[in-house]
ModelCIF file with pLDDT and N, C-alpha, C, O atoms, coordinates in Angstrom:
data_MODEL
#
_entry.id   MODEL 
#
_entity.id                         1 
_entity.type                       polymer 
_entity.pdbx_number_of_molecules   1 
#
_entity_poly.entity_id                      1 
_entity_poly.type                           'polypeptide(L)' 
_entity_poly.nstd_linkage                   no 
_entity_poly.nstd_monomer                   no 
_entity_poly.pdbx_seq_one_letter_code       
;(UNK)(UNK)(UNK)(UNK)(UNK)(UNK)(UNK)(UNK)(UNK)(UNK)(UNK)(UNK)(UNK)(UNK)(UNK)(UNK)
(UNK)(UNK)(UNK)(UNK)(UNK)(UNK)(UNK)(UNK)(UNK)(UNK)(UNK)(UNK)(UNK)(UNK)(UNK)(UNK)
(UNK)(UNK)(UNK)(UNK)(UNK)(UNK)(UNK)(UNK)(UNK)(UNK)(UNK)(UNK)(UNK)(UNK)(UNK)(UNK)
;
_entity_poly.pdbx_seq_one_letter_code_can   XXXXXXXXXXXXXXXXXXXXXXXXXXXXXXXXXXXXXXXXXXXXXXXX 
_entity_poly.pdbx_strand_id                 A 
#
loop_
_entity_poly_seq.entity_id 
_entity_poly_seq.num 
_entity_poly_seq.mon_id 
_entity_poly_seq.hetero 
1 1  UNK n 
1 2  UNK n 
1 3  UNK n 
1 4  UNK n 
1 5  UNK n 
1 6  UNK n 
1 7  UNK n 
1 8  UNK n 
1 9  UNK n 
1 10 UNK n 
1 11 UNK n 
1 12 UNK n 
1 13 UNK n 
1 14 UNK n 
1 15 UNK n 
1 16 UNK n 
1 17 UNK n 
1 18 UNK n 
1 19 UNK n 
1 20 UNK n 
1 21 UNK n 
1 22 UNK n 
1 23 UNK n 
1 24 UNK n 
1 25 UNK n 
1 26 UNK n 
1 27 UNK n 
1 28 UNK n 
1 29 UNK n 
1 30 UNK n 
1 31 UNK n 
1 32 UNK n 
1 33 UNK n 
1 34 UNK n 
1 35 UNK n 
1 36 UNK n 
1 37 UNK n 
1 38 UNK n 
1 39 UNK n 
1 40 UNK n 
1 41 UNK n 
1 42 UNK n 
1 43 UNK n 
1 44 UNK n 
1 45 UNK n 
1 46 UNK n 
1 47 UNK n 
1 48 UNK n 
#
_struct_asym.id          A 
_struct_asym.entity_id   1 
#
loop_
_ma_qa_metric.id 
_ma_qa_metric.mode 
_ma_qa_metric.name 
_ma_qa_metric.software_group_id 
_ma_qa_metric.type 
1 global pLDDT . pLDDT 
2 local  pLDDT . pLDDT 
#
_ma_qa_metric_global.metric_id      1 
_ma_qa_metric_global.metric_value   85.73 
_ma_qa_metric_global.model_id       1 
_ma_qa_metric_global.ordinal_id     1 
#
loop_
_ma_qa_metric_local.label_asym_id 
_ma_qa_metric_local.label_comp_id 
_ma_qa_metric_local.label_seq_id 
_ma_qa_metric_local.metric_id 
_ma_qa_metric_local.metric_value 
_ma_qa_metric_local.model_id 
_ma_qa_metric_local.ordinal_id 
A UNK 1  2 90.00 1 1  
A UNK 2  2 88.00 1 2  
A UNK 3  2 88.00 1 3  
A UNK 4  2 91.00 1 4  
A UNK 5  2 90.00 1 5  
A UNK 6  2 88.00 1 6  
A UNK 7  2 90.00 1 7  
A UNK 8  2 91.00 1 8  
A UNK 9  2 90.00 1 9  
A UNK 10 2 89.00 1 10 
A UNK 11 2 92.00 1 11 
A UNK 12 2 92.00 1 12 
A UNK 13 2 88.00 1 13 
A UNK 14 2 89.00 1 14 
A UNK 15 2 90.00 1 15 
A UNK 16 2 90.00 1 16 
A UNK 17 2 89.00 1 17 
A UNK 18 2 92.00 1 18 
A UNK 19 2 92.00 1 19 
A UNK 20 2 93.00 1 20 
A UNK 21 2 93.00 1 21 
A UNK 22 2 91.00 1 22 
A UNK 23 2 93.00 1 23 
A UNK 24 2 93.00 1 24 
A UNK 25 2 91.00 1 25 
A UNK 26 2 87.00 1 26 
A UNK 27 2 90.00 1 27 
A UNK 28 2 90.00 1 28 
A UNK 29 2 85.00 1 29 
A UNK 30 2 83.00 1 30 
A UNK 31 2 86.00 1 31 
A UNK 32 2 85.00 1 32 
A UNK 33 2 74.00 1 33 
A UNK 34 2 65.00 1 34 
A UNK 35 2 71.00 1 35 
A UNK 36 2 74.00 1 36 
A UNK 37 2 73.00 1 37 
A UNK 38 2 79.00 1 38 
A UNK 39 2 80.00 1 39 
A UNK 40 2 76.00 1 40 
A UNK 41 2 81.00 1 41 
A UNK 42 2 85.00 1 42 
A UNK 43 2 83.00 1 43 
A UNK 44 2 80.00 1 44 
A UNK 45 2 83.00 1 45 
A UNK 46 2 82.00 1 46 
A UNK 47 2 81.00 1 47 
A UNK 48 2 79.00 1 48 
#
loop_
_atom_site.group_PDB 
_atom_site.id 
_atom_site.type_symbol 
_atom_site.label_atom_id 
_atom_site.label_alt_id 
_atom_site.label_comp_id 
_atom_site.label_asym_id 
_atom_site.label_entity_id 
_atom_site.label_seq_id 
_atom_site.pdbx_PDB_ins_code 
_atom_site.Cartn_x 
_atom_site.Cartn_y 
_atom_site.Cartn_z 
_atom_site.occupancy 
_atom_site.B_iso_or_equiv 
_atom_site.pdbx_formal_charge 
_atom_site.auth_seq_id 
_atom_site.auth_comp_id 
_atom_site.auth_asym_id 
_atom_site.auth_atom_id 
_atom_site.pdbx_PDB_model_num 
ATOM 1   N N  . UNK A 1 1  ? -11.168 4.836   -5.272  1.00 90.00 ? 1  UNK A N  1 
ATOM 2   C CA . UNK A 1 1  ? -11.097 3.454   -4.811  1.00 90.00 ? 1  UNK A CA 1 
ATOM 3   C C  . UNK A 1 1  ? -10.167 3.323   -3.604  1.00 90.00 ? 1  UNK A C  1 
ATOM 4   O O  . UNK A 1 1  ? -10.349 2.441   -2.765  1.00 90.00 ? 1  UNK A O  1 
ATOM 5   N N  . UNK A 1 2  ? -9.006  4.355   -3.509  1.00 88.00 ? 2  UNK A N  1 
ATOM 6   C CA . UNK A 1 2  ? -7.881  4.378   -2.456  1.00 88.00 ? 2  UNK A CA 1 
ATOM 7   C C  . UNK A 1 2  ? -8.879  4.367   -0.905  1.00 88.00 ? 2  UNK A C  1 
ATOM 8   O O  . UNK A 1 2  ? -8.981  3.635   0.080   1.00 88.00 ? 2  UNK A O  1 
ATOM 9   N N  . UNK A 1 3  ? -9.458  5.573   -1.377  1.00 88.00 ? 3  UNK A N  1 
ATOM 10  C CA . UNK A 1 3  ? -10.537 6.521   0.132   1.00 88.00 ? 3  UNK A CA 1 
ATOM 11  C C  . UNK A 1 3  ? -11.517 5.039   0.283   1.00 88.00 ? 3  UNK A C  1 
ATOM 12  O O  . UNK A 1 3  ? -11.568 4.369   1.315   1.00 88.00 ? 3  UNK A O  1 
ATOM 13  N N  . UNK A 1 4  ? -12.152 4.770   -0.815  1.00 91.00 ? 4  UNK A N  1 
ATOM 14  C CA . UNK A 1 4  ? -12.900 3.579   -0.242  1.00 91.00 ? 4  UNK A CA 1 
ATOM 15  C C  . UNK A 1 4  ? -12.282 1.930   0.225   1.00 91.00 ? 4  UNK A C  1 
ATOM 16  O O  . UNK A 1 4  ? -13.012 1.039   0.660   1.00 91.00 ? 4  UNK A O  1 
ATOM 17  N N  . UNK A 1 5  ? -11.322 1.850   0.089   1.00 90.00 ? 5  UNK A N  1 
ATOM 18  C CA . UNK A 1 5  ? -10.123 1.168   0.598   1.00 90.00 ? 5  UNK A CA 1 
ATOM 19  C C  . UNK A 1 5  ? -9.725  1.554   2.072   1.00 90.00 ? 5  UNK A C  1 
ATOM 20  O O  . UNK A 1 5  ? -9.635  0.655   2.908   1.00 90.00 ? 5  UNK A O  1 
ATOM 21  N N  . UNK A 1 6  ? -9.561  2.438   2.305   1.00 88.00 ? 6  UNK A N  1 
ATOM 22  C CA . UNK A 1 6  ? -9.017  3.152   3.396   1.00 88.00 ? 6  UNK A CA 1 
ATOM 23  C C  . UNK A 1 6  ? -10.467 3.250   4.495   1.00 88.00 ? 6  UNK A C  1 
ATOM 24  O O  . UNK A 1 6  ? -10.304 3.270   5.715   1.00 88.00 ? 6  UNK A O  1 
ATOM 25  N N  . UNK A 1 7  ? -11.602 3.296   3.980   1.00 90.00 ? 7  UNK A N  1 
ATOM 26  C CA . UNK A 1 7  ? -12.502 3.563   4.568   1.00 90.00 ? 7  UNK A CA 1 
ATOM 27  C C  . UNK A 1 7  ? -13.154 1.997   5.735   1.00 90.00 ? 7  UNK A C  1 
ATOM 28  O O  . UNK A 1 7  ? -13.479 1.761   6.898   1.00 90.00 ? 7  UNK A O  1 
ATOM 29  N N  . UNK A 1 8  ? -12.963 1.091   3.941   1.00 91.00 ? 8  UNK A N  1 
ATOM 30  C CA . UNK A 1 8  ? -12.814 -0.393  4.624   1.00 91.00 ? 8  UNK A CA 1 
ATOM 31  C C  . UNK A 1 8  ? -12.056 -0.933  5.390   1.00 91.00 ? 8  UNK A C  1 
ATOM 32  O O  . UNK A 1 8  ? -12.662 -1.675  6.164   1.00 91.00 ? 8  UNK A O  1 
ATOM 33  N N  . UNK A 1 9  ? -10.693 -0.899  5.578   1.00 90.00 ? 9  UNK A N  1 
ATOM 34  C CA . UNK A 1 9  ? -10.013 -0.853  6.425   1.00 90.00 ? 9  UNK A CA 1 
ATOM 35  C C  . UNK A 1 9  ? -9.678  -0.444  7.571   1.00 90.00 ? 9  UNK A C  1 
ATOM 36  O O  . UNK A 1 9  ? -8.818  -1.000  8.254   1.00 90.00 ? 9  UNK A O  1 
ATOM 37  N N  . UNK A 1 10 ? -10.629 1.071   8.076   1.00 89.00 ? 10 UNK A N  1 
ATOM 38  C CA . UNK A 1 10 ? -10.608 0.983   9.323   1.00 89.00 ? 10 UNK A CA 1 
ATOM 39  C C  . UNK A 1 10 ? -11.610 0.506   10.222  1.00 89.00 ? 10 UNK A C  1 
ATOM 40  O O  . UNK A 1 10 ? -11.571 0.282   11.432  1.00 89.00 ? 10 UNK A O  1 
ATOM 41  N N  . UNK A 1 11 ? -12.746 0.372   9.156   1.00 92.00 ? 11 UNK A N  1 
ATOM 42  C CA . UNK A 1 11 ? -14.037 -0.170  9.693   1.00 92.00 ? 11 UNK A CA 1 
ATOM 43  C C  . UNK A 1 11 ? -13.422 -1.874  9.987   1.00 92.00 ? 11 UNK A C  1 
ATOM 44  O O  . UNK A 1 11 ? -13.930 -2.552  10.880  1.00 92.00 ? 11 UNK A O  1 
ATOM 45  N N  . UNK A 1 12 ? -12.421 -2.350  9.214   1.00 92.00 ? 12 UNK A N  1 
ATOM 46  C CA . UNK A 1 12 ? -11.382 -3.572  9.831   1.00 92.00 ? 12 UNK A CA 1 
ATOM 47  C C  . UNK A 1 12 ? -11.147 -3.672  11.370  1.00 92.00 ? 12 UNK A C  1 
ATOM 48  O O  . UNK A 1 12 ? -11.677 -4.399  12.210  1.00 92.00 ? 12 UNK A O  1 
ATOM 49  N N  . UNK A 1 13 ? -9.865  -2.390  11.506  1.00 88.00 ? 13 UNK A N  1 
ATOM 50  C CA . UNK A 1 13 ? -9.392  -2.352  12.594  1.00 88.00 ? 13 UNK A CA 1 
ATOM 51  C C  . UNK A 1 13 ? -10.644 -2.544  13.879  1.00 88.00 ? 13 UNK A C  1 
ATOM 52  O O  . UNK A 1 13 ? -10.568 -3.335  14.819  1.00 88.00 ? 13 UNK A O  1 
ATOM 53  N N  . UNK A 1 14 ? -11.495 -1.820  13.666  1.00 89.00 ? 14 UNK A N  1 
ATOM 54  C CA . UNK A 1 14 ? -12.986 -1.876  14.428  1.00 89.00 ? 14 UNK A CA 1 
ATOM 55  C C  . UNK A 1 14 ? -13.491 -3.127  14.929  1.00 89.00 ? 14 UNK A C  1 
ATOM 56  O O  . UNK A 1 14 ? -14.296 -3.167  15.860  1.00 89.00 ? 14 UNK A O  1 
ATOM 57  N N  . UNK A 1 15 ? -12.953 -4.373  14.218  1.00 90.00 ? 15 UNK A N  1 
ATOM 58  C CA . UNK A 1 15 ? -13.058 -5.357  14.663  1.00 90.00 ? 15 UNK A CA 1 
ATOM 59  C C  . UNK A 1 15 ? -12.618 -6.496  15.356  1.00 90.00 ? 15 UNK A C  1 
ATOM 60  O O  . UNK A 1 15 ? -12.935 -7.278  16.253  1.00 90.00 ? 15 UNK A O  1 
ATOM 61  N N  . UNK A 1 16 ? -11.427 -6.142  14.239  1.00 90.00 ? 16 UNK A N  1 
ATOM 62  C CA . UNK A 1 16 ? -10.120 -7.947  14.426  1.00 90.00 ? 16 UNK A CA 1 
ATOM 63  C C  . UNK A 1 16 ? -10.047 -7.675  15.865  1.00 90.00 ? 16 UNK A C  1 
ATOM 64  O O  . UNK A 1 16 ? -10.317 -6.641  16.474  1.00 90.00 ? 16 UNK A O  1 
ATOM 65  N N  . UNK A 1 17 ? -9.490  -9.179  16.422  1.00 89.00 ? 17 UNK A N  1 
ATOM 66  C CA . UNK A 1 17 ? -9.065  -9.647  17.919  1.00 89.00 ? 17 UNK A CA 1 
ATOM 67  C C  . UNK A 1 17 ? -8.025  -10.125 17.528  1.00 89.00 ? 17 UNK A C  1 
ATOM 68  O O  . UNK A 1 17 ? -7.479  -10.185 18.630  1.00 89.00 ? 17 UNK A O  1 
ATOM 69  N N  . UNK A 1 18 ? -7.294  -10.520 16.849  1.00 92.00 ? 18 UNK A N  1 
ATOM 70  C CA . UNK A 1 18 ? -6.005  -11.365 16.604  1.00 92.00 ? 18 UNK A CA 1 
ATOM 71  C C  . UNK A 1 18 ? -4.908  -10.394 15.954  1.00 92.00 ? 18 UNK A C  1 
ATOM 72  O O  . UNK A 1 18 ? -5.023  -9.757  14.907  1.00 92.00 ? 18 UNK A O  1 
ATOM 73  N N  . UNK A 1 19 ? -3.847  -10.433 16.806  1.00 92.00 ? 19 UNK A N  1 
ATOM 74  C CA . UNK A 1 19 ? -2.509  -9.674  15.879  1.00 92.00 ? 19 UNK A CA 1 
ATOM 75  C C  . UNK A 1 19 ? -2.276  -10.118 14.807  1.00 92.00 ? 19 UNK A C  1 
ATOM 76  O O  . UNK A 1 19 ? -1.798  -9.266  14.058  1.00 92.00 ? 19 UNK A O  1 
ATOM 77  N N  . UNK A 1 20 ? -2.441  -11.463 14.202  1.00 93.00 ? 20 UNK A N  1 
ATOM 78  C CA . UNK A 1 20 ? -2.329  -11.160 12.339  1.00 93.00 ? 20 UNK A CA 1 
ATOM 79  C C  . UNK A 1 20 ? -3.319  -10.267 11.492  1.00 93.00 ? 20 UNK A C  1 
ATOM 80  O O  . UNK A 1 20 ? -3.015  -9.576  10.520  1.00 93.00 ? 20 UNK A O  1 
ATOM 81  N N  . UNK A 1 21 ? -4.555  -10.420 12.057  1.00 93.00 ? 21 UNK A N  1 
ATOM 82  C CA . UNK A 1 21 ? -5.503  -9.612  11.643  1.00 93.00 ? 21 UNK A CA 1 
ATOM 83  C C  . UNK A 1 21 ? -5.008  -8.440  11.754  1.00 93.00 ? 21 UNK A C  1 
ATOM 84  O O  . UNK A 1 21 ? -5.267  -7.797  10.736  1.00 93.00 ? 21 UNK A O  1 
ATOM 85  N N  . UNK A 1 22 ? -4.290  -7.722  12.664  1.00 91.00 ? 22 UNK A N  1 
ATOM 86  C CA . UNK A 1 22 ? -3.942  -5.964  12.906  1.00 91.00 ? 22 UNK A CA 1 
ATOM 87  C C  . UNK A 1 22 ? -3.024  -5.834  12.146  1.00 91.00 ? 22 UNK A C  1 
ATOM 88  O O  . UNK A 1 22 ? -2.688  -4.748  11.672  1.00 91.00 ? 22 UNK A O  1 
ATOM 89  N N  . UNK A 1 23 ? -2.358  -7.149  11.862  1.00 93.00 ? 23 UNK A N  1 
ATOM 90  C CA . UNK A 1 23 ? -0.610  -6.814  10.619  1.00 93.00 ? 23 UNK A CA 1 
ATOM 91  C C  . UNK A 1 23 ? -1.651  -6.468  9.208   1.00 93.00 ? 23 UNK A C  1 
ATOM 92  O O  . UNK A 1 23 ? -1.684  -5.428  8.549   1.00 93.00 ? 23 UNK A O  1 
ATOM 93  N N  . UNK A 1 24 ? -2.629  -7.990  8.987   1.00 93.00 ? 24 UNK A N  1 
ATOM 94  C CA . UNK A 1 24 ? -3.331  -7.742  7.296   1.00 93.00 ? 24 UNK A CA 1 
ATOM 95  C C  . UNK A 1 24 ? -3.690  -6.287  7.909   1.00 93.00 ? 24 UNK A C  1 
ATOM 96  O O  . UNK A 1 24 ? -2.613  -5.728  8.117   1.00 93.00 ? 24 UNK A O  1 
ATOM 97  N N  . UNK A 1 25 ? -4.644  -5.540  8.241   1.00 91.00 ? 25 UNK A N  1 
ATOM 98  C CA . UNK A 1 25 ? -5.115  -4.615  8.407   1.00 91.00 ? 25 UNK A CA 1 
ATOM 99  C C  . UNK A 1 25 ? -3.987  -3.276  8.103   1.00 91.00 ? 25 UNK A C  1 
ATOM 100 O O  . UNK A 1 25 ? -3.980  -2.632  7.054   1.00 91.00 ? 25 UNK A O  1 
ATOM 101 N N  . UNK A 1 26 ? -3.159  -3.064  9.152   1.00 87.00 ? 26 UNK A N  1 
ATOM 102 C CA . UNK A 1 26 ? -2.433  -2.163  8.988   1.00 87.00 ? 26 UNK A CA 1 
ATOM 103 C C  . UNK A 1 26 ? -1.502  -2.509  7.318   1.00 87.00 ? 26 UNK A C  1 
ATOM 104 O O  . UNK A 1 26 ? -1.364  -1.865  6.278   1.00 87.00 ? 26 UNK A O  1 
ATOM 105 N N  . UNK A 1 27 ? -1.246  -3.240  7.583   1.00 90.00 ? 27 UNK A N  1 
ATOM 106 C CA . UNK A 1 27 ? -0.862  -3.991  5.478   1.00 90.00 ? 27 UNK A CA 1 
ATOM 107 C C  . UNK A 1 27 ? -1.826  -3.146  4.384   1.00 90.00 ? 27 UNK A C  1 
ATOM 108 O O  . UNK A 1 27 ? -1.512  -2.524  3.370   1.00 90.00 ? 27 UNK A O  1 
ATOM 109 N N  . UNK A 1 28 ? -2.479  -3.267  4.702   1.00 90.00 ? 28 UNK A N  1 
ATOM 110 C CA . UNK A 1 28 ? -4.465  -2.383  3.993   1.00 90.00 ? 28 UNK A CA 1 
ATOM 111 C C  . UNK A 1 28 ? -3.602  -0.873  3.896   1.00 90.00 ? 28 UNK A C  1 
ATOM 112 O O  . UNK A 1 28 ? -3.056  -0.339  2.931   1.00 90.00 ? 28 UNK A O  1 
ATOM 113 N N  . UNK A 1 29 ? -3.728  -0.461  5.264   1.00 85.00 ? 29 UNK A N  1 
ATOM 114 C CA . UNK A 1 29 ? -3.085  0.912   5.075   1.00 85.00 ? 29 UNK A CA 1 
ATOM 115 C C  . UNK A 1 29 ? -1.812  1.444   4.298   1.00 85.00 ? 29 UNK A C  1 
ATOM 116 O O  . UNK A 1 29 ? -1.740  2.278   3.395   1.00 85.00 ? 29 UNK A O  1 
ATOM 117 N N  . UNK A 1 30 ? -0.906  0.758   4.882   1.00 83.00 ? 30 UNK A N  1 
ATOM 118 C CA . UNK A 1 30 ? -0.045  0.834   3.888   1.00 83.00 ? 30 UNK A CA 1 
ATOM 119 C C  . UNK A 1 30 ? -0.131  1.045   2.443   1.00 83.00 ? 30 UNK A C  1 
ATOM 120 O O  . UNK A 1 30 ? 0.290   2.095   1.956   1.00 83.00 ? 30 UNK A O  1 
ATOM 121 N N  . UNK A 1 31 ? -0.788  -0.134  1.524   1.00 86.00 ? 31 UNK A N  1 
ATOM 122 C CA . UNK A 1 31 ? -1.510  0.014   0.687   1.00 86.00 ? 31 UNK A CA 1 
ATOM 123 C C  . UNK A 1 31 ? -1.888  1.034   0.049   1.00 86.00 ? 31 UNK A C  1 
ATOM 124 O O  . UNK A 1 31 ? -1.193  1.800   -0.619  1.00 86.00 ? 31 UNK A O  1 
ATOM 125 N N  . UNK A 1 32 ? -3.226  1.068   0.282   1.00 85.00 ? 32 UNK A N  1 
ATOM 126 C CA . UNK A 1 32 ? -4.281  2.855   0.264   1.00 85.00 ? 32 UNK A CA 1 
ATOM 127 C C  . UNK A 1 32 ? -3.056  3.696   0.163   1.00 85.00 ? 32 UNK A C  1 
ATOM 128 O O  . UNK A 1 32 ? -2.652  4.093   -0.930  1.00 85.00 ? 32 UNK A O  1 
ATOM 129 N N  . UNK A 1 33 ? -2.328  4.034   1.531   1.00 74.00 ? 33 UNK A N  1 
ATOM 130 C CA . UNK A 1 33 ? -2.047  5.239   1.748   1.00 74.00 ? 33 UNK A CA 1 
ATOM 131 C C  . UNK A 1 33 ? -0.877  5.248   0.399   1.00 74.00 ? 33 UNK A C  1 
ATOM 132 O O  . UNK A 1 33 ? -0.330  6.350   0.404   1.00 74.00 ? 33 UNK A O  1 
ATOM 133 N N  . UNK A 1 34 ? -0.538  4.692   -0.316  1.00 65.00 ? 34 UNK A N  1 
ATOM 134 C CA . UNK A 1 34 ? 0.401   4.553   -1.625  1.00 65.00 ? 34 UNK A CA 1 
ATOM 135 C C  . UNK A 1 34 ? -0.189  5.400   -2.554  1.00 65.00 ? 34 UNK A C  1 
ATOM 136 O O  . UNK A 1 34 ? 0.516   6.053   -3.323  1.00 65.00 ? 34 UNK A O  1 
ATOM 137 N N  . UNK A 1 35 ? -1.565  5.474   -2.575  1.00 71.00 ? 35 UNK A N  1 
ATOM 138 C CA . UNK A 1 35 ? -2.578  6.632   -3.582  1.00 71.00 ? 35 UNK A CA 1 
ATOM 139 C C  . UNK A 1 35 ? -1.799  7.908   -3.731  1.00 71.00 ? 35 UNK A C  1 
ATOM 140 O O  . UNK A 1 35 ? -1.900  8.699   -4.668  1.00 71.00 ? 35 UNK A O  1 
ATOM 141 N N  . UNK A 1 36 ? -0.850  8.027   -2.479  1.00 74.00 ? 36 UNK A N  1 
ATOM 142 C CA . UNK A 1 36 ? -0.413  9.524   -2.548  1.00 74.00 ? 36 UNK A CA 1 
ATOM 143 C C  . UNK A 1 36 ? 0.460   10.262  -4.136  1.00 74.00 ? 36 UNK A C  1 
ATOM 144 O O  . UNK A 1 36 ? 0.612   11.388  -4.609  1.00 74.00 ? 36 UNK A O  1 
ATOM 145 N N  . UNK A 1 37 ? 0.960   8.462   -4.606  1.00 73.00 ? 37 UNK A N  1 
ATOM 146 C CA . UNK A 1 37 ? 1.387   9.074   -5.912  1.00 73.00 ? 37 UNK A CA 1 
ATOM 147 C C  . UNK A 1 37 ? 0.341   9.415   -6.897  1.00 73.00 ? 37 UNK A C  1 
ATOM 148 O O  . UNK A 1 37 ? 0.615   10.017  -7.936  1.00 73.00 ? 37 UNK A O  1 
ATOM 149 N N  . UNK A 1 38 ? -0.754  9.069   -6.612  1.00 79.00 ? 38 UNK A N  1 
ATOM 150 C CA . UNK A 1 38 ? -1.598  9.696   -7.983  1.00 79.00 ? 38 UNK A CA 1 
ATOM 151 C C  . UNK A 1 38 ? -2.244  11.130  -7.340  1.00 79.00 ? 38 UNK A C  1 
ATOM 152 O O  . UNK A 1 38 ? -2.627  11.942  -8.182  1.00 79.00 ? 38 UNK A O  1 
ATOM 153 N N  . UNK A 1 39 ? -2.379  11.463  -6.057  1.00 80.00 ? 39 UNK A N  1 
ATOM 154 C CA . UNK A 1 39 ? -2.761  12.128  -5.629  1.00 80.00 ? 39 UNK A CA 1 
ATOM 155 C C  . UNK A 1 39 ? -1.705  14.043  -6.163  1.00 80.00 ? 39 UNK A C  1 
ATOM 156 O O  . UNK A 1 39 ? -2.097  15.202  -6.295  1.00 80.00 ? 39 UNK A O  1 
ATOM 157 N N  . UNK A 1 40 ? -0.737  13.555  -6.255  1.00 76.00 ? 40 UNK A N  1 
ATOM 158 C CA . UNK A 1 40 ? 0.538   14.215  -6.347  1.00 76.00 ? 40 UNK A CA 1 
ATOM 159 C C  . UNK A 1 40 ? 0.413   14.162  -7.892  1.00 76.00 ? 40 UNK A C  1 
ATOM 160 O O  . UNK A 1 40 ? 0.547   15.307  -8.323  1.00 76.00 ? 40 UNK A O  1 
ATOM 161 N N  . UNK A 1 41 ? 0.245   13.426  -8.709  1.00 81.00 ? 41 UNK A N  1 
ATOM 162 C CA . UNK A 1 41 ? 0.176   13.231  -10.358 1.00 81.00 ? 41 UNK A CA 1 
ATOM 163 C C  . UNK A 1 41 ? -0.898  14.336  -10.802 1.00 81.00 ? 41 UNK A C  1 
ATOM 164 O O  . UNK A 1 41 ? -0.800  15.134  -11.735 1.00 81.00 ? 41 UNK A O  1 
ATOM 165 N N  . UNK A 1 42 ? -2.120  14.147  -9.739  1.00 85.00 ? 42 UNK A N  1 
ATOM 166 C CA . UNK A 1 42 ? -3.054  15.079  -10.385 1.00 85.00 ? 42 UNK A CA 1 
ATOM 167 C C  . UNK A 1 42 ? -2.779  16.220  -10.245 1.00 85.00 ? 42 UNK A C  1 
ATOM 168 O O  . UNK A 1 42 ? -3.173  16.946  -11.158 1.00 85.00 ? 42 UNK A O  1 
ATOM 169 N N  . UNK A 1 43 ? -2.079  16.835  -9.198  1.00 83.00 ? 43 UNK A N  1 
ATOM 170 C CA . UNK A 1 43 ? -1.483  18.511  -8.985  1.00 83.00 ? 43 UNK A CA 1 
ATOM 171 C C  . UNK A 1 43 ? -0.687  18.766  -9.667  1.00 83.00 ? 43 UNK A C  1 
ATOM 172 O O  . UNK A 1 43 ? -0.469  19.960  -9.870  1.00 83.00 ? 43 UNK A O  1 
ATOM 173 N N  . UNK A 1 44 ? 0.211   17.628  -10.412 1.00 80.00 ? 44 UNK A N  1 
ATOM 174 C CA . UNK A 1 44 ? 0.928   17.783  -12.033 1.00 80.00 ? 44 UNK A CA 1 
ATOM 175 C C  . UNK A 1 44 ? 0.508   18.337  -13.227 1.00 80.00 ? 44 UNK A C  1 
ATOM 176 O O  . UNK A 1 44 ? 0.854   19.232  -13.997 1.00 80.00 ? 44 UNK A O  1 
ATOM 177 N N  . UNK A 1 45 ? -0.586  17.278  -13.089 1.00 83.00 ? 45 UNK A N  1 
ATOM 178 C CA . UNK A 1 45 ? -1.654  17.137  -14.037 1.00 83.00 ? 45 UNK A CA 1 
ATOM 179 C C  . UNK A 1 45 ? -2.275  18.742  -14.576 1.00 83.00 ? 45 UNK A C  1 
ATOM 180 O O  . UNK A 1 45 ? -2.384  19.031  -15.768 1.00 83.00 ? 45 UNK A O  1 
ATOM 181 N N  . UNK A 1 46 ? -2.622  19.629  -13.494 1.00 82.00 ? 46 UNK A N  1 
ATOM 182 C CA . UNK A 1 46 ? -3.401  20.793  -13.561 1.00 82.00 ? 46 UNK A CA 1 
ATOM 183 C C  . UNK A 1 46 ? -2.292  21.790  -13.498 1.00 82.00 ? 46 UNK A C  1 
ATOM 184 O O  . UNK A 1 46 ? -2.623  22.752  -14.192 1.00 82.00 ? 46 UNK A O  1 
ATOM 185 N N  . UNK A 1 47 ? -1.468  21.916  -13.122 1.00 81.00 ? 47 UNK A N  1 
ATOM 186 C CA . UNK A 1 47 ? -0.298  22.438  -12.508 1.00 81.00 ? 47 UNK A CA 1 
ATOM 187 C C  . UNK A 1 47 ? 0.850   22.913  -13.596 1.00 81.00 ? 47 UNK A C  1 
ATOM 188 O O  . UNK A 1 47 ? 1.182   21.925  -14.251 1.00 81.00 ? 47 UNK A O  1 
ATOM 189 N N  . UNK A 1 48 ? 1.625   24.190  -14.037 1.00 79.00 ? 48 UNK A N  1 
ATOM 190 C CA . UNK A 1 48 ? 2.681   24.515  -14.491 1.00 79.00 ? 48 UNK A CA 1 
ATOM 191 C C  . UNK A 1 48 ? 3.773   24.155  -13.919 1.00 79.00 ? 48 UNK A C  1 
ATOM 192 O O  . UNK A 1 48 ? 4.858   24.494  -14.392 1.00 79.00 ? 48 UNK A O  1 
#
């Protein structure tokens, strides 16, 4: 859901004309890119 989050969001940037739009947008990223803790959980997960 992160990647498809992330995916929507730049197809965002692709559009907006207005700098609040580029803050929500880059806000988006921010966001998503937070996945990194589960991303890191799963190499736990499998991992000694």
């Amino acid at each position: 859901l992160s990647l498809a989050g992330l995916a929507a969001d730049y197809v965002l940037l692709t559009i907006v004309h207005t700098l609040p739009w580029l803050f929500v947008a880059r806000a988006l990223s921010g966001i998503f890119g937070g996945s990194v803790a589960a991303a890191q959980a799963a190499i736990a997960d499998v991992t000694q």
